[in-house]
PDB file of N, CA and C in Angstrom:
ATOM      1  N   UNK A   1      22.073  25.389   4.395  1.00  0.00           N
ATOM      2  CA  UNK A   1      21.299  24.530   3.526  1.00  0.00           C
ATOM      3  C   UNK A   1      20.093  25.335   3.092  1.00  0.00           C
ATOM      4  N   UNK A   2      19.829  25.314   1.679  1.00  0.00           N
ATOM      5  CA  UNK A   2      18.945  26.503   1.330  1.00  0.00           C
ATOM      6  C   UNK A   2      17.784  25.688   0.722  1.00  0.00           C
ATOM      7  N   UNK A   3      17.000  24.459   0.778  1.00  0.00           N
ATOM      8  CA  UNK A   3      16.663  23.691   0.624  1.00  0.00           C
ATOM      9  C   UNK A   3      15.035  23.441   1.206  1.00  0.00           C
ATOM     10  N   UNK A   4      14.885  23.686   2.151  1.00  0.00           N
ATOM     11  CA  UNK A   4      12.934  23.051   2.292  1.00  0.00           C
ATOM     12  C   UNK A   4      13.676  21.824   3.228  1.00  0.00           C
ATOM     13  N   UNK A   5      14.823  21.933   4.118  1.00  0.00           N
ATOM     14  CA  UNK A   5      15.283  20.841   4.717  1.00  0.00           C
ATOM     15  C   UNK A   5      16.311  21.100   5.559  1.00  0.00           C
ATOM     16  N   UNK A   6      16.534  20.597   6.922  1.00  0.00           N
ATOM     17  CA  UNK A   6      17.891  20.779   7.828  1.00  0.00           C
ATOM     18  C   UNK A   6      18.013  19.448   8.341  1.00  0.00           C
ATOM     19  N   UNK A   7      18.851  19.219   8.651  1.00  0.00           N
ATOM     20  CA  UNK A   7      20.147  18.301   9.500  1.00  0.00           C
ATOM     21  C   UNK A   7      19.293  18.158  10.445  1.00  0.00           C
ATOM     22  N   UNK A   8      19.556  16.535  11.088  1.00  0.00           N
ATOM     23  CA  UNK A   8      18.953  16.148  12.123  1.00  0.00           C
ATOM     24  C   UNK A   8      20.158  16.842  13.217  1.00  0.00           C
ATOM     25  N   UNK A   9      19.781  16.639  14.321  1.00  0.00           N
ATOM     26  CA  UNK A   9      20.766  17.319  15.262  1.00  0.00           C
ATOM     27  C   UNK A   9      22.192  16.098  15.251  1.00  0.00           C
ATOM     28  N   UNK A  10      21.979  14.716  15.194  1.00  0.00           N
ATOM     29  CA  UNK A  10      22.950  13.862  15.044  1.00  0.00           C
ATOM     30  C   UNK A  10      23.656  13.973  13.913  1.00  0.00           C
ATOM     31  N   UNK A  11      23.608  14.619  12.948  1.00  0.00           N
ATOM     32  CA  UNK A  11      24.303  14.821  11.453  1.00  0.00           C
ATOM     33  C   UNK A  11      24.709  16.150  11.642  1.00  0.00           C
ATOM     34  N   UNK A  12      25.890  16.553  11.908  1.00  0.00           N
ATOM     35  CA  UNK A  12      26.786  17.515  11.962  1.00  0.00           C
ATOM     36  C   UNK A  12      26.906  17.972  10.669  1.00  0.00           C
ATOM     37  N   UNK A  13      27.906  19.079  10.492  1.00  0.00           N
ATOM     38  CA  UNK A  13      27.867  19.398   8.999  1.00  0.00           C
ATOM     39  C   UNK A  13      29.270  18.718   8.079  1.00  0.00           C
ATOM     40  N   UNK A  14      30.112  18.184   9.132  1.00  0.00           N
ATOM     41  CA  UNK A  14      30.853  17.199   8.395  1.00  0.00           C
ATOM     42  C   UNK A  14      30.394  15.959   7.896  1.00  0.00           C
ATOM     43  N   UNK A  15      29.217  15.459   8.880  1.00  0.00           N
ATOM     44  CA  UNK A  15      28.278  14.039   8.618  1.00  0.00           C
ATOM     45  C   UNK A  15      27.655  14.358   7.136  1.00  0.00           C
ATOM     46  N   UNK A  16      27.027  15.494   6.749  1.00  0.00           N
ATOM     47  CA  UNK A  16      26.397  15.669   6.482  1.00  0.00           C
ATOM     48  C   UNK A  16      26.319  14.831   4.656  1.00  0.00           C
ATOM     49  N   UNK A  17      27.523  15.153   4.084  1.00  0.00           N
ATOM     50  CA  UNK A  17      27.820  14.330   2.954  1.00  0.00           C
ATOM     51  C   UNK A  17      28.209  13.096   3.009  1.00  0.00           C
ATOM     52  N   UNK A  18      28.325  12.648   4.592  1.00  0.00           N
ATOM     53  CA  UNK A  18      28.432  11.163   4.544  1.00  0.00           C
ATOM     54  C   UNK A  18      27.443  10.476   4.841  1.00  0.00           C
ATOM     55  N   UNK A  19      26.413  11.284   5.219  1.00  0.00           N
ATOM     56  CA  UNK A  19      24.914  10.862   5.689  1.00  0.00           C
ATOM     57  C   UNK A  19      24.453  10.763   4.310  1.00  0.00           C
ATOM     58  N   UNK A  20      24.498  11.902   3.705  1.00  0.00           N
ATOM     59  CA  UNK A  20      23.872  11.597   1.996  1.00  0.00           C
ATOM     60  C   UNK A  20      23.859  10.225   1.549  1.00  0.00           C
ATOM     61  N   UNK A  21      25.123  10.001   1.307  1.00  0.00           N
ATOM     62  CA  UNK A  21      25.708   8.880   0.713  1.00  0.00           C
ATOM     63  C   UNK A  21      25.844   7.879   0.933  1.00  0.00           C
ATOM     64  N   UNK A  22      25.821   7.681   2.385  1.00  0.00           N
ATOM     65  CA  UNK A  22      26.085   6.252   2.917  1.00  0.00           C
ATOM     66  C   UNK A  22      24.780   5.248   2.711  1.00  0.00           C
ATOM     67  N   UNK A  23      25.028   3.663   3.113  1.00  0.00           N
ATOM     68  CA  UNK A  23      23.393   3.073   3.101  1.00  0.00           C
ATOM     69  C   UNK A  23      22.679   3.402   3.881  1.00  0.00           C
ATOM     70  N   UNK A  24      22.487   4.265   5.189  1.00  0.00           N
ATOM     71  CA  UNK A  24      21.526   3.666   6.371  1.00  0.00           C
ATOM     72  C   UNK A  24      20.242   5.119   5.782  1.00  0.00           C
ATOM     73  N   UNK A  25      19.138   5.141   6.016  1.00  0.00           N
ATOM     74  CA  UNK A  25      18.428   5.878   6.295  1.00  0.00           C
ATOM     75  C   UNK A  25      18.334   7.203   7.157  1.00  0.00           C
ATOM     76  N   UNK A  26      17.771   8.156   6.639  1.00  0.00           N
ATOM     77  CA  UNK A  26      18.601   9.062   8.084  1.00  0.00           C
ATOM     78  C   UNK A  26      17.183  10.287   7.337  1.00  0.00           C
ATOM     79  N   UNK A  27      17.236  11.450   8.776  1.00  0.00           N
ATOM     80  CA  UNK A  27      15.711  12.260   8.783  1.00  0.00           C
ATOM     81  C   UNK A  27      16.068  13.908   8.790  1.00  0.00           C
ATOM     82  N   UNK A  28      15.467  14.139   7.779  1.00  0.00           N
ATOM     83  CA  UNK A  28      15.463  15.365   7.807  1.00  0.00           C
ATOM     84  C   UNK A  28      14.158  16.305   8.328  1.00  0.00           C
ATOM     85  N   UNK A  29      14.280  17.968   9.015  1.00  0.00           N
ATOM     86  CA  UNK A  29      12.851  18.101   8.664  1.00  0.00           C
ATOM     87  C   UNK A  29      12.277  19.418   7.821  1.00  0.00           C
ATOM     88  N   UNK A  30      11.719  19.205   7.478  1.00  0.00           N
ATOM     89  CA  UNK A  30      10.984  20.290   5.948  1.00  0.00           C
ATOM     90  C   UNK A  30      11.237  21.779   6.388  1.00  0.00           C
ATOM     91  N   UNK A  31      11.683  22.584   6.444  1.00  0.00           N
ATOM     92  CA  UNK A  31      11.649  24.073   6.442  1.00  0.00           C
ATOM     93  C   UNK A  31      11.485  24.875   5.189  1.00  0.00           C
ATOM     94  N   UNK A  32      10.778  25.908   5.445  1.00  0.00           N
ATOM     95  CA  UNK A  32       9.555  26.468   4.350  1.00  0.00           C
ATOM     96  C   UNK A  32       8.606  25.863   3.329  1.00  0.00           C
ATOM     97  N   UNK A  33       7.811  26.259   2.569  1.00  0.00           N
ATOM     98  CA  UNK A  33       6.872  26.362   1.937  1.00  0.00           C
ATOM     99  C   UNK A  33       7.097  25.687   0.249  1.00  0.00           C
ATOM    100  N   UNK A  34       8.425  25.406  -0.044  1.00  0.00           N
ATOM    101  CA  UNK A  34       8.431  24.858  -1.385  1.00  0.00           C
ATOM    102  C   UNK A  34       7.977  23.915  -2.283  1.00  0.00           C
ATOM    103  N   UNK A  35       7.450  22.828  -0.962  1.00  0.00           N
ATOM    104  CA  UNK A  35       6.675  21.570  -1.214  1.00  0.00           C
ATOM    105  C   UNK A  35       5.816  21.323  -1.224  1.00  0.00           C
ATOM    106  N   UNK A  36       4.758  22.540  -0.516  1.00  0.00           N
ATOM    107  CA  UNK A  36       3.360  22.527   0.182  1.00  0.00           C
ATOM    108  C   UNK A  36       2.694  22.175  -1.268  1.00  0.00           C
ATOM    109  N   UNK A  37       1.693  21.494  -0.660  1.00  0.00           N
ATOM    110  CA  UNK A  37       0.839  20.759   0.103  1.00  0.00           C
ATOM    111  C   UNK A  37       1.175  19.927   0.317  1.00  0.00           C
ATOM    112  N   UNK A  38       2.163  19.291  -0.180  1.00  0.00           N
ATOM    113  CA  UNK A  38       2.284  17.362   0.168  1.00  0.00           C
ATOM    114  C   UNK A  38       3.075  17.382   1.277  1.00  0.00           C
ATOM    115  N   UNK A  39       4.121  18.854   1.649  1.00  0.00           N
ATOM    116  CA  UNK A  39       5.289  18.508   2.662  1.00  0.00           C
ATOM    117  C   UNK A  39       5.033  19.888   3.571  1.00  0.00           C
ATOM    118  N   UNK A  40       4.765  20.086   4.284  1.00  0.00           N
ATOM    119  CA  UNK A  40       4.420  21.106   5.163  1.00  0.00           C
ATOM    120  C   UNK A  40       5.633  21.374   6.254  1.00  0.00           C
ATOM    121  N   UNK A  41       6.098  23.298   6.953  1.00  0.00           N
ATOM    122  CA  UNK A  41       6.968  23.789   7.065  1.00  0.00           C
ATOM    123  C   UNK A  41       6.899  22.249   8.853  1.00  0.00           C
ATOM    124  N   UNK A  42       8.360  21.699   9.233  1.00  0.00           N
ATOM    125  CA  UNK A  42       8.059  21.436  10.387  1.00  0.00           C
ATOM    126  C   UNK A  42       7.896  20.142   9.910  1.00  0.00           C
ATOM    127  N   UNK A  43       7.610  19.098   9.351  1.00  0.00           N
ATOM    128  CA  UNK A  43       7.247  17.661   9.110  1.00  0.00           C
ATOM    129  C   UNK A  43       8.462  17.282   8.693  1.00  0.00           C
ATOM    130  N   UNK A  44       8.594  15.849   9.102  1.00  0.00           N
ATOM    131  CA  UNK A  44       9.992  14.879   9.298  1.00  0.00           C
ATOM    132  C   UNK A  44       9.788  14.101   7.822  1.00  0.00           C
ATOM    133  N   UNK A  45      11.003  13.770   7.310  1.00  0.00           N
ATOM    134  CA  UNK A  45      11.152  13.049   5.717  1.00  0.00           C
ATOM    135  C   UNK A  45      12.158  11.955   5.864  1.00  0.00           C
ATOM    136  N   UNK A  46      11.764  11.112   6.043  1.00  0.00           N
ATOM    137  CA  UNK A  46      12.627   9.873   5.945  1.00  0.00           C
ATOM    138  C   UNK A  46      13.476   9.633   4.992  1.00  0.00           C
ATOM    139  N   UNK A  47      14.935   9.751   4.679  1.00  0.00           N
ATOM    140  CA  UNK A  47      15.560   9.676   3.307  1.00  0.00           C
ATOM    141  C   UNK A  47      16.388   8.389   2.909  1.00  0.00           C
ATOM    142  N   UNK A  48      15.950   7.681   1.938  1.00  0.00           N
ATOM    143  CA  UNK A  48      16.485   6.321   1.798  1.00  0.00           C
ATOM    144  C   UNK A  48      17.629   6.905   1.036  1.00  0.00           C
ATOM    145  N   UNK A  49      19.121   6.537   0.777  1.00  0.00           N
ATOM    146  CA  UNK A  49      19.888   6.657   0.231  1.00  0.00           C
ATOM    147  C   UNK A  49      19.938   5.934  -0.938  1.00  0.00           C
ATOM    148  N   UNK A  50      19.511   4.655  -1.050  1.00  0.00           N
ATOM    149  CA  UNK A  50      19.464   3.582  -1.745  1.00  0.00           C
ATOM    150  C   UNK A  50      18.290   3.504  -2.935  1.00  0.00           C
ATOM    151  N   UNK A  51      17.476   4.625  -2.589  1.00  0.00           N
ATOM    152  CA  UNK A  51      16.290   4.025  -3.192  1.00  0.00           C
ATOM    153  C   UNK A  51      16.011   4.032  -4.688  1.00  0.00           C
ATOM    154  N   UNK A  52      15.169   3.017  -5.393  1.00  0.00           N
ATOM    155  CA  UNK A  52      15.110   3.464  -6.706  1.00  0.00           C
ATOM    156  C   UNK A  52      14.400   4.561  -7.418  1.00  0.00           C
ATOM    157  N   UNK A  53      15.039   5.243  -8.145  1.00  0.00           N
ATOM    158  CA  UNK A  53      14.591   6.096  -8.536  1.00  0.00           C
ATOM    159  C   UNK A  53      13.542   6.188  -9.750  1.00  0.00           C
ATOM    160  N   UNK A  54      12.655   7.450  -9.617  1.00  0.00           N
ATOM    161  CA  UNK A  54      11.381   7.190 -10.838  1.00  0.00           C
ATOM    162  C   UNK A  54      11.031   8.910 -11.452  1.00  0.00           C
ATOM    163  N   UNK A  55      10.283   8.816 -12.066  1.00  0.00           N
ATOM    164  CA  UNK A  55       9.734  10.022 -12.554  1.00  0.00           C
ATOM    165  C   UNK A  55       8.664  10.169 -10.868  1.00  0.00           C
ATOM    166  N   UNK A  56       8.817  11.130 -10.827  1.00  0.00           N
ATOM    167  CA  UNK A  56       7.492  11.367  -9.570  1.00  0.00           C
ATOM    168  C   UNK A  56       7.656  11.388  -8.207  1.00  0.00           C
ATOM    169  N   UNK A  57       9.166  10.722  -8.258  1.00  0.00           N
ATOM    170  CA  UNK A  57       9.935  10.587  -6.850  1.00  0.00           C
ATOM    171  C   UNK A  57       9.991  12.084  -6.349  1.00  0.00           C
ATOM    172  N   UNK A  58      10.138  11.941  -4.758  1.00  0.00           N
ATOM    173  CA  UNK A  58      10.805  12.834  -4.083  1.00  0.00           C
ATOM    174  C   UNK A  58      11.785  12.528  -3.668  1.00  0.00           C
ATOM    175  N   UNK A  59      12.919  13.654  -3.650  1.00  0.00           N
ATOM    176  CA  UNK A  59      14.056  13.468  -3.692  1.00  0.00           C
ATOM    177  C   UNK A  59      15.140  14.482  -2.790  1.00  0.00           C
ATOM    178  N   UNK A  60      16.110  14.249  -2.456  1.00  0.00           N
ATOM    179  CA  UNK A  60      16.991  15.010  -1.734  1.00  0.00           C
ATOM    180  C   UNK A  60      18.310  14.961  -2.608  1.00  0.00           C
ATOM    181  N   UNK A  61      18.721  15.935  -3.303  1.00  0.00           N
ATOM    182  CA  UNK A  61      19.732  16.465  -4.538  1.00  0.00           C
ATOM    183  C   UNK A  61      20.774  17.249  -4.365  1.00  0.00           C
ATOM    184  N   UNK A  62      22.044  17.158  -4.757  1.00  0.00           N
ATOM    185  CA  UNK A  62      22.605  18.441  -4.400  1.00  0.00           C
ATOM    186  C   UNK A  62      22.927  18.965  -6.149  1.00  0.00           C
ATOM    187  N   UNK A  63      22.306  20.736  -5.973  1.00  0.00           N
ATOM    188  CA  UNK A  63      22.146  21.294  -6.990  1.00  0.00           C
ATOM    189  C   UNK A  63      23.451  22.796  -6.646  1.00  0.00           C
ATOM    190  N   UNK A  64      23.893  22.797  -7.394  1.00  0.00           N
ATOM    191  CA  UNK A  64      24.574  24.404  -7.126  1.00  0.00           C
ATOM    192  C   UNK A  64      25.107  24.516  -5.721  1.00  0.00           C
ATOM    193  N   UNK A  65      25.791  23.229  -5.328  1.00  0.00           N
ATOM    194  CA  UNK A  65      26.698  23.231  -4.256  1.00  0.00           C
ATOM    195  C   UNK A  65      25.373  23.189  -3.208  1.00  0.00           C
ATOM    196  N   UNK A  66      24.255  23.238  -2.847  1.00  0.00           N
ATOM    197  CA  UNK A  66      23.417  23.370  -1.676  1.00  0.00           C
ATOM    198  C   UNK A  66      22.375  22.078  -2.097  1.00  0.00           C
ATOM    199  N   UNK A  67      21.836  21.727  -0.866  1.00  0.00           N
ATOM    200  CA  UNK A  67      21.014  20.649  -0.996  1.00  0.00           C
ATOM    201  C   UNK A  67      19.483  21.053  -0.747  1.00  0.00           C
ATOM    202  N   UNK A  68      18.762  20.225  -1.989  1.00  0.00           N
ATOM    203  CA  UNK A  68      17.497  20.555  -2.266  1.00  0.00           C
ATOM    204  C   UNK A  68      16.794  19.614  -2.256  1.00  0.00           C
ATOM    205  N   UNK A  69      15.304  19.732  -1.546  1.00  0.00           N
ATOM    206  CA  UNK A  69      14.164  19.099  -1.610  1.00  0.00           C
ATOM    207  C   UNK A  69      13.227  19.310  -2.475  1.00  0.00           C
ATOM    208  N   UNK A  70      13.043  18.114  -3.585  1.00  0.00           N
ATOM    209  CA  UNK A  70      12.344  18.485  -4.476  1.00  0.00           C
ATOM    210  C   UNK A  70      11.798  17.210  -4.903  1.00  0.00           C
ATOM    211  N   UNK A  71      10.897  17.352  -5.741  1.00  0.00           N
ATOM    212  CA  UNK A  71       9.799  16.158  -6.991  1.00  0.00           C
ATOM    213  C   UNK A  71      11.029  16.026  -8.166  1.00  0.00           C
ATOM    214  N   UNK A  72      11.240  14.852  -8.274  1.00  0.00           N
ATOM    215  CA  UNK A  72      11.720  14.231  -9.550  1.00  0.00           C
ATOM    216  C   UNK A  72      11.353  14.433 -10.545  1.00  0.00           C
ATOM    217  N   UNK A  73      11.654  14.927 -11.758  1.00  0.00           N
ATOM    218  CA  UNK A  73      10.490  14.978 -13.051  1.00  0.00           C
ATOM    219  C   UNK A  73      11.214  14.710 -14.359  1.00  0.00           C
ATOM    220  N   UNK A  74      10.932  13.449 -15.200  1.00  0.00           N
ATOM    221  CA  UNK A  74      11.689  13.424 -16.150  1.00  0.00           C
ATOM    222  C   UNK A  74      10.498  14.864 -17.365  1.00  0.00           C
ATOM    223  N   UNK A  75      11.783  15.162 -17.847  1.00  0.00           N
ATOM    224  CA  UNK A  75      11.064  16.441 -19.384  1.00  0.00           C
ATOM    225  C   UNK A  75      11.958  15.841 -20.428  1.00  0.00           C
ATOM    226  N   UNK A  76      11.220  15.255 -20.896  1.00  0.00           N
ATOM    227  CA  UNK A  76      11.732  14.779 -22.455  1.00  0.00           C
ATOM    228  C   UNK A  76      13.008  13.527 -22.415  1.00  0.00           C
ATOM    229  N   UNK A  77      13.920  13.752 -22.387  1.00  0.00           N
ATOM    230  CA  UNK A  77      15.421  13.165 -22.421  1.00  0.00           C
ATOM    231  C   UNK A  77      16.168  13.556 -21.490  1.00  0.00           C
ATOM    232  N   UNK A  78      15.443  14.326 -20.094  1.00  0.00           N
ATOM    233  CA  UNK A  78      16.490  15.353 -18.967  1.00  0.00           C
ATOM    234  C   UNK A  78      15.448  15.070 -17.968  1.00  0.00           C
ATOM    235  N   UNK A  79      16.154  15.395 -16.828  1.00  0.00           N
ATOM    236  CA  UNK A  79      15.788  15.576 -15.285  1.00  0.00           C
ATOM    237  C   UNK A  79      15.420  16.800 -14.862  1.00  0.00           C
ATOM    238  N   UNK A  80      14.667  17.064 -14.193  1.00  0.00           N
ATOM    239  CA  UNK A  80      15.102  18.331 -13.200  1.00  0.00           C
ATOM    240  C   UNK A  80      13.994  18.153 -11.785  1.00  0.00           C
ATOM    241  N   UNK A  81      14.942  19.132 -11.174  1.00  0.00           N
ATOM    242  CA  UNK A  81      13.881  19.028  -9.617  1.00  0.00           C
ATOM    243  C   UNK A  81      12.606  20.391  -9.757  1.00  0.00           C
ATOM    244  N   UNK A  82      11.707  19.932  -9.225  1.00  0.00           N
ATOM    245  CA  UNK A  82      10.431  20.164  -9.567  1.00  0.00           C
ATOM    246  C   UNK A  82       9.831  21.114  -7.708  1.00  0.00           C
ATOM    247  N   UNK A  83       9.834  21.965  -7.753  1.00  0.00           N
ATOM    248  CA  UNK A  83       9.018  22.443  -6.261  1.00  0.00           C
ATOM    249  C   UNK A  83       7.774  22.433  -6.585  1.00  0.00           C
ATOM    250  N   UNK A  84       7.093  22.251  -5.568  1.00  0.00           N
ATOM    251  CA  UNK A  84       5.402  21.387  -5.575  1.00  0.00           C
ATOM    252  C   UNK A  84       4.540  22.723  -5.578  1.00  0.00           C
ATOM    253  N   UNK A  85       5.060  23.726  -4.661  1.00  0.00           N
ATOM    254  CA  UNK A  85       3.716  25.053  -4.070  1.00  0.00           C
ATOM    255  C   UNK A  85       3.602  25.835  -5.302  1.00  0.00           C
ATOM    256  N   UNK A  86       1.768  26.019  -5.782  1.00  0.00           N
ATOM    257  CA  UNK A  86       2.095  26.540  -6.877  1.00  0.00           C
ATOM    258  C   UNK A  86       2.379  28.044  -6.993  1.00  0.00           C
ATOM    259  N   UNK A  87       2.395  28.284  -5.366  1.00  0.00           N
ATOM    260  CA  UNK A  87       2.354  29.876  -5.073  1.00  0.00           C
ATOM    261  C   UNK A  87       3.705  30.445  -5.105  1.00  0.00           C
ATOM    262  N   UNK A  88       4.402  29.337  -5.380  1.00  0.00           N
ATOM    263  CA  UNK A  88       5.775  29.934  -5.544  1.00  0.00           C
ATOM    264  C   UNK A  88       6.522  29.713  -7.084  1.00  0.00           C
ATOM    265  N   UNK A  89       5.914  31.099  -7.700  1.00  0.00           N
ATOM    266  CA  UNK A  89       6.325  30.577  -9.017  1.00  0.00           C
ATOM    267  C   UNK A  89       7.905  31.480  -9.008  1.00  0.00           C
ATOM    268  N   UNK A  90       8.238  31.617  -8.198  1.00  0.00           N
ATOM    269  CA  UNK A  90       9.836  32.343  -8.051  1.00  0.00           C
ATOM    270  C   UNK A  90      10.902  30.924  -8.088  1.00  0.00           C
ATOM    271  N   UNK A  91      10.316  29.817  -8.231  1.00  0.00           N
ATOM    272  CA  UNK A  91      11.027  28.756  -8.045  1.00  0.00           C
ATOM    273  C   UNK A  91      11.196  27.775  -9.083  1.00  0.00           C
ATOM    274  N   UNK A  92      11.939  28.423  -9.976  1.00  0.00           N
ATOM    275  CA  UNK A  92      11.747  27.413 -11.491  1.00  0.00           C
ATOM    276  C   UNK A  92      12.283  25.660 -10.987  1.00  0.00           C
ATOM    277  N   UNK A  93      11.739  24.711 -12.415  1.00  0.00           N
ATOM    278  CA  UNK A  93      12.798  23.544 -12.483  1.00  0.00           C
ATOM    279  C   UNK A  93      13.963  23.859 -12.216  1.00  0.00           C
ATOM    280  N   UNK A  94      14.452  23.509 -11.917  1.00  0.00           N
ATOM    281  CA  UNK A  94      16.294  23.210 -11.334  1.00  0.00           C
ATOM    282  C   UNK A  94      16.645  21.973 -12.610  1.00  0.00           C
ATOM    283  N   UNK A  95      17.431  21.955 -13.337  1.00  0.00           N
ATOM    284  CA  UNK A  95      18.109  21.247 -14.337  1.00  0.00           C
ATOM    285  C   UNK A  95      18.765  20.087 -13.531  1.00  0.00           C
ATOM    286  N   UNK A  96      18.612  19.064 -14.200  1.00  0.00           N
ATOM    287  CA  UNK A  96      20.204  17.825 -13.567  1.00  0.00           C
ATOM    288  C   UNK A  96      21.025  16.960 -14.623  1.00  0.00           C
ATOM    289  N   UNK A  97      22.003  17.883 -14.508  1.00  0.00           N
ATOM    290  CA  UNK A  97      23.219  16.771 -15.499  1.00  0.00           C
ATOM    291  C   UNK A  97      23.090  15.189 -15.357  1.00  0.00           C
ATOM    292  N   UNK A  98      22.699  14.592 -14.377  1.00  0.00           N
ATOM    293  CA  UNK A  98      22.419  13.456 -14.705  1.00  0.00           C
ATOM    294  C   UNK A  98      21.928  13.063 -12.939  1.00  0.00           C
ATOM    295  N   UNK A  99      21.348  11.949 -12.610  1.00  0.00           N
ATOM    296  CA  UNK A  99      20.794  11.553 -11.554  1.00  0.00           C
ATOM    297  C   UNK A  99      22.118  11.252 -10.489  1.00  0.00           C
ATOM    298  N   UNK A 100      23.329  11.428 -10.780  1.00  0.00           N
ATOM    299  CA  UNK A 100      24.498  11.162  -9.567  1.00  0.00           C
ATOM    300  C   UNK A 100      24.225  12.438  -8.781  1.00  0.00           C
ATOM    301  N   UNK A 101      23.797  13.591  -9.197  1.00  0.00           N
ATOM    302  CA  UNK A 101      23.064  14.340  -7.879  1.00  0.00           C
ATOM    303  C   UNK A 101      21.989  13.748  -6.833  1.00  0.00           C
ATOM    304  N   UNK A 102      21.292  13.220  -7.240  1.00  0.00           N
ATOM    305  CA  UNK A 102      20.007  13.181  -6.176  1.00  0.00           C
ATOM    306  C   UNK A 102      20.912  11.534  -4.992  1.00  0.00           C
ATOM    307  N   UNK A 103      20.962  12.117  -3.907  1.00  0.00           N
ATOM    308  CA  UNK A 103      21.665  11.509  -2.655  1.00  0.00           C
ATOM    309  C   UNK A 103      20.218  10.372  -1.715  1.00  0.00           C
ATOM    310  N   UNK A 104      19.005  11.001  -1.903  1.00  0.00           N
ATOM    311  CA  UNK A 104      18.210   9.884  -1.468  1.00  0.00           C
ATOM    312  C   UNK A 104      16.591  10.111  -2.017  1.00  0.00           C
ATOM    313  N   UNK A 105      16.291   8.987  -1.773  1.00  0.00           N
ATOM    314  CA  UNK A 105      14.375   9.353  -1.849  1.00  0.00           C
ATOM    315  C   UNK A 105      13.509   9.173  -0.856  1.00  0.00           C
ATOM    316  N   UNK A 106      12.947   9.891  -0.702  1.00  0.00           N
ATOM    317  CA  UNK A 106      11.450   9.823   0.617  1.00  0.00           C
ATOM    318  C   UNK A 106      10.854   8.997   0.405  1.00  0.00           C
ATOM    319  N   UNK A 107      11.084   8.285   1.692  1.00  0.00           N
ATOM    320  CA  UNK A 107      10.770   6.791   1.469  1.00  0.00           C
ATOM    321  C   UNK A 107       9.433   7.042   2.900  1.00  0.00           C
ATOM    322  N   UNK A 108       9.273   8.243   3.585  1.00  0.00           N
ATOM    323  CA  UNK A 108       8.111   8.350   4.288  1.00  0.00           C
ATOM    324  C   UNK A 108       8.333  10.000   5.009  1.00  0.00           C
ATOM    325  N   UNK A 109       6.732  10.583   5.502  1.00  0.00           N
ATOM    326  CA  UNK A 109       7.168  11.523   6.418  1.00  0.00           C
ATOM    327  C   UNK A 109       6.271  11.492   7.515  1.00  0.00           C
ATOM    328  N   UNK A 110       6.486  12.136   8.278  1.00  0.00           N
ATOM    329  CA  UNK A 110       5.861  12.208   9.554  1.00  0.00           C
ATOM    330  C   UNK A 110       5.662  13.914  10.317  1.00  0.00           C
ATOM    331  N   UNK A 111       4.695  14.034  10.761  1.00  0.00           N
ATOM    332  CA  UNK A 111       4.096  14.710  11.494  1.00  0.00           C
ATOM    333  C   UNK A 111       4.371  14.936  12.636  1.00  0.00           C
ATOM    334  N   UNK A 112       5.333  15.621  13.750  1.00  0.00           N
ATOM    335  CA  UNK A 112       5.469  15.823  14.839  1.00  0.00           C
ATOM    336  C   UNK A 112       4.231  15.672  15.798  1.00  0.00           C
ATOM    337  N   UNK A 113       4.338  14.940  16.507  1.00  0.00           N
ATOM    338  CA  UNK A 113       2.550  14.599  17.020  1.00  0.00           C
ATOM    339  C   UNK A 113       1.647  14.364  16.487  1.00  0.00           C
ATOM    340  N   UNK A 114       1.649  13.952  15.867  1.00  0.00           N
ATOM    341  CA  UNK A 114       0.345  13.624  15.242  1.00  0.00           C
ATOM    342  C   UNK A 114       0.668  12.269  14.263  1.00  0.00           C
ATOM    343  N   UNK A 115       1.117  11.190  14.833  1.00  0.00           N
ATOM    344  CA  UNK A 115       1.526   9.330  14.342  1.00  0.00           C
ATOM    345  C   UNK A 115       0.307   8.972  13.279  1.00  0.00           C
ATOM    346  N   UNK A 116      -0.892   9.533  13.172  1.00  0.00           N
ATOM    347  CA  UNK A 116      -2.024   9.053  12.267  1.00  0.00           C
ATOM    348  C   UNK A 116      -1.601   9.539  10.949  1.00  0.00           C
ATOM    349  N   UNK A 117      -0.871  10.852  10.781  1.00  0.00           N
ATOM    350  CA  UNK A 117      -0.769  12.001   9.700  1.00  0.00           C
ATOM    351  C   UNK A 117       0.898  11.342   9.139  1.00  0.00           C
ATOM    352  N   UNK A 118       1.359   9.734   9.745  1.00  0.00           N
ATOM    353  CA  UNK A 118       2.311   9.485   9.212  1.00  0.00           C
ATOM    354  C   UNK A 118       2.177   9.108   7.517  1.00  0.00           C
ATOM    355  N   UNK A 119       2.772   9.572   6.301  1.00  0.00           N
ATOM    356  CA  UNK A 119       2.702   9.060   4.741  1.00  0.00           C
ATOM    357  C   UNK A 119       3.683   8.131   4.772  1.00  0.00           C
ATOM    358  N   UNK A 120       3.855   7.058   3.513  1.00  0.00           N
ATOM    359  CA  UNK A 120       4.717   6.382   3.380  1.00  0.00           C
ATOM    360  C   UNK A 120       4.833   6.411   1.668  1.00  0.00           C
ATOM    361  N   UNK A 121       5.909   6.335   0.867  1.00  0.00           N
ATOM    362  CA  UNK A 121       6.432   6.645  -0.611  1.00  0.00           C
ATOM    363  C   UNK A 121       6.353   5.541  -0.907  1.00  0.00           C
ATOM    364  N   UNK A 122       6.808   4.173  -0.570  1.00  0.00           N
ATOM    365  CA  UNK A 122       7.427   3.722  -1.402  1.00  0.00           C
ATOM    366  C   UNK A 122       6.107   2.580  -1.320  1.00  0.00           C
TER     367      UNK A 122
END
């Protein structure tokens, strides 16, 4: 997964597209720098499968066969996923044929120790 995101240890890699998709909620946690500042390397993302979608959302997508953590962004008449750090300008928009890619939205994240530093999206 090349993404700013891994598999909880209960989501195997066969789960893994049925976790996308299904209704229940399920947690990923952030690996590297693509999101920073709002999502830091190590912090937990709550992913609603269900949720409605908006311009501004964060989102969990599958782009080019791999799954990506990214900002929602409508441009004009099109989609694309958006990485937040501005230090990473190696990381263009990502294009989306249409929103049946994006599998859930961050509906909250959390902070490994630290319960005060919990955000909530929705």
């Amino acid at each position: 997964m090349s993404c700013a995101c891994k598999t909880t240890p209960a989501m195997g890699a066969d789960e893994e597209d049925a976790g996308c998709s299904g209704g229940e909620s399920f947690a990923l946690q952030v690996l590297g720098d693509d999101m920073a500042p709002e999502f830091m390397d190590g912090e937990i993302i709550i992913i609603e499968p269900d949720g409605a979608l908006k311009d501004g959302s964060f989102v969990l997508a599958r782009h080019a066969e791999e799954w990506v953590f990214r900002q929602l962004c409508r441009r004009g008449e099109s989609w694309v996923l958006h990485a937040l750090n501005p230090a990473r300008s190696d990381l263009p928009d990502l294009p989306l044929p249409s929103l049946d890619a994006v599998r859930g939205l961050v509906i909250q994240k959390a902070v490994p120790g630290r319960r005060k530093l919990s955000k909530f999206y929705v």
